[in-house]
Every structure is written in structure tokens, then in C-alpha cells.
Protein backbone atom coordinates (compact mmCIF):
# COMPACT_ATOMS: atom_id res chain seq x y z
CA UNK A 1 8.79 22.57 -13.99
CA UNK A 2 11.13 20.65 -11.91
CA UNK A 3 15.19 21.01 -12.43
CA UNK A 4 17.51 17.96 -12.29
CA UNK A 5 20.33 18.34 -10.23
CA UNK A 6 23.64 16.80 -11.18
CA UNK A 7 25.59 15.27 -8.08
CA UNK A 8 29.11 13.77 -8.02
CA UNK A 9 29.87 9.79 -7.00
CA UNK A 10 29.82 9.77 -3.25
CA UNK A 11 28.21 13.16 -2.25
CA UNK A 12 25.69 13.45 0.55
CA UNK A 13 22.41 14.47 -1.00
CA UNK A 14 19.61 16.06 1.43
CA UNK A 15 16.38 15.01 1.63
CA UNK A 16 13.60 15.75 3.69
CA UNK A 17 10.20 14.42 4.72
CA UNK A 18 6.68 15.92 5.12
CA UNK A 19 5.31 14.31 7.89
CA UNK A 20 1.53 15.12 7.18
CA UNK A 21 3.10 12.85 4.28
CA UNK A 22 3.81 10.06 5.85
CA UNK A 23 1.05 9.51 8.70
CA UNK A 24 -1.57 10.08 5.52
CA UNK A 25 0.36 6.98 3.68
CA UNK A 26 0.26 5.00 7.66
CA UNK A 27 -3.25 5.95 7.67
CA UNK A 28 -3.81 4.37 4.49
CA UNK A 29 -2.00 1.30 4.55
CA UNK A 30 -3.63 0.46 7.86
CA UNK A 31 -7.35 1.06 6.12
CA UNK A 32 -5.72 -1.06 3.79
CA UNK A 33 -4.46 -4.09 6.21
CA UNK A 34 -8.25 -3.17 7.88
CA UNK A 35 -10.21 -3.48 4.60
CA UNK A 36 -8.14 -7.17 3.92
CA UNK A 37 -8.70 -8.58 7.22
CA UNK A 38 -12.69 -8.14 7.05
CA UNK A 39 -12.88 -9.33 3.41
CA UNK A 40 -10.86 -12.21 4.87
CA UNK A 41 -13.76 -12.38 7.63
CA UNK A 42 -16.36 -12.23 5.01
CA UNK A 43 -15.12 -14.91 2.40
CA UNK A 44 -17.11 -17.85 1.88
CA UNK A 45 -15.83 -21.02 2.95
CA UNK A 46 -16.52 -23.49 0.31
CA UNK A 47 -13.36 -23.46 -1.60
CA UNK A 48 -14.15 -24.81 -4.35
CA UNK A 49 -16.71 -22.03 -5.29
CA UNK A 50 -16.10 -18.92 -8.11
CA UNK A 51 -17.10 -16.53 -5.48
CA UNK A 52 -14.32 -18.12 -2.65
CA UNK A 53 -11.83 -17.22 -5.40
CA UNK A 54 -13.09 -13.63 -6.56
CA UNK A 55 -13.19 -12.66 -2.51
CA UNK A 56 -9.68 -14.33 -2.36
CA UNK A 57 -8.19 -11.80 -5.23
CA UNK A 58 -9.97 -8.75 -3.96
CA UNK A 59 -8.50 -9.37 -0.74
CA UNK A 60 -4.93 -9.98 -2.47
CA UNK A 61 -5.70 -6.78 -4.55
CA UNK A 62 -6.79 -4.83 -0.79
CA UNK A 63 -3.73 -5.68 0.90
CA UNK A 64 -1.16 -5.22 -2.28
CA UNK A 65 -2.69 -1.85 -3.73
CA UNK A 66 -4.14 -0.21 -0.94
CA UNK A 67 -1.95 -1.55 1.89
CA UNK A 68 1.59 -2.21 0.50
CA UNK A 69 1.47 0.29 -1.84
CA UNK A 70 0.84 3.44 0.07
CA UNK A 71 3.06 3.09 2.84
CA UNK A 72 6.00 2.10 0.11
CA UNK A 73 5.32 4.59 -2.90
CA UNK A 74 3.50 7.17 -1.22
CA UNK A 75 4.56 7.16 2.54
């Protein structure tokens, strides 16, 4: 169970890092960037097909979920 600390306006809080943390959320938001550009590499280049458009929002989803969002909310 976690407490909640109260704090007055304008005091200094400490924080700290873990840094086995943070180069697991690099790691993963590189795999991320990684797993993008390939799908990128892979898309089919008609544009006007369903399949160019589902390979267009998995990459979308590959670079927001898995590359934005661990190095901001995890990292």
C-alpha cells in the first residue's frame, strides 16, 4: 500500500530514477521505431488497396504504442 505525501506550494520534492528503468523503456522504443520502419519497408504500394491501409495503421499503431509510449510512460 502506497502513502500519499502532502507537500507545501513551492517545495522541492525528490525524485529519483532506476536506470535499468530507463535503458529497458530506450530499448523498447527503439524495437518500436525498428518494428515501424520495416512494416514501412514491407507495405504494399498500391494505395488504393485495403491491405496498403491496414499496413499503414499497424505501422501508426507500432510507432505510437510501442515506440512513443514506452520511452514517455514507462522510461
Amino acid at each position: 500500500m502506497t502513502t500519499i505525501e502532502k507537500h507545501a506550494l513551492g517545495e522541492v520534492i525528490s525524485s529519483h530514477f532506476d536506470p535499468g528503468i530507463v535503458v529497458g523503456a530506450y530499448f523498447a522504443s527503439f524495437t518500436g521505431c525498428l518494428l515501424t520502419i520495416e512494416l514501412l519497408h514491407r507495405r504494399g504500394t498500391s494505395l488504393g488497396s485495403l491491405r496498403s491501409w491496414i499496413e499503414t495503421i499497424e505501422c501508426a499503431l507500432a510507432m505510437g504504442v510501442v515506440g512513443i509510449w514506452c520511452m514517455h510512460f514507462i522510461g
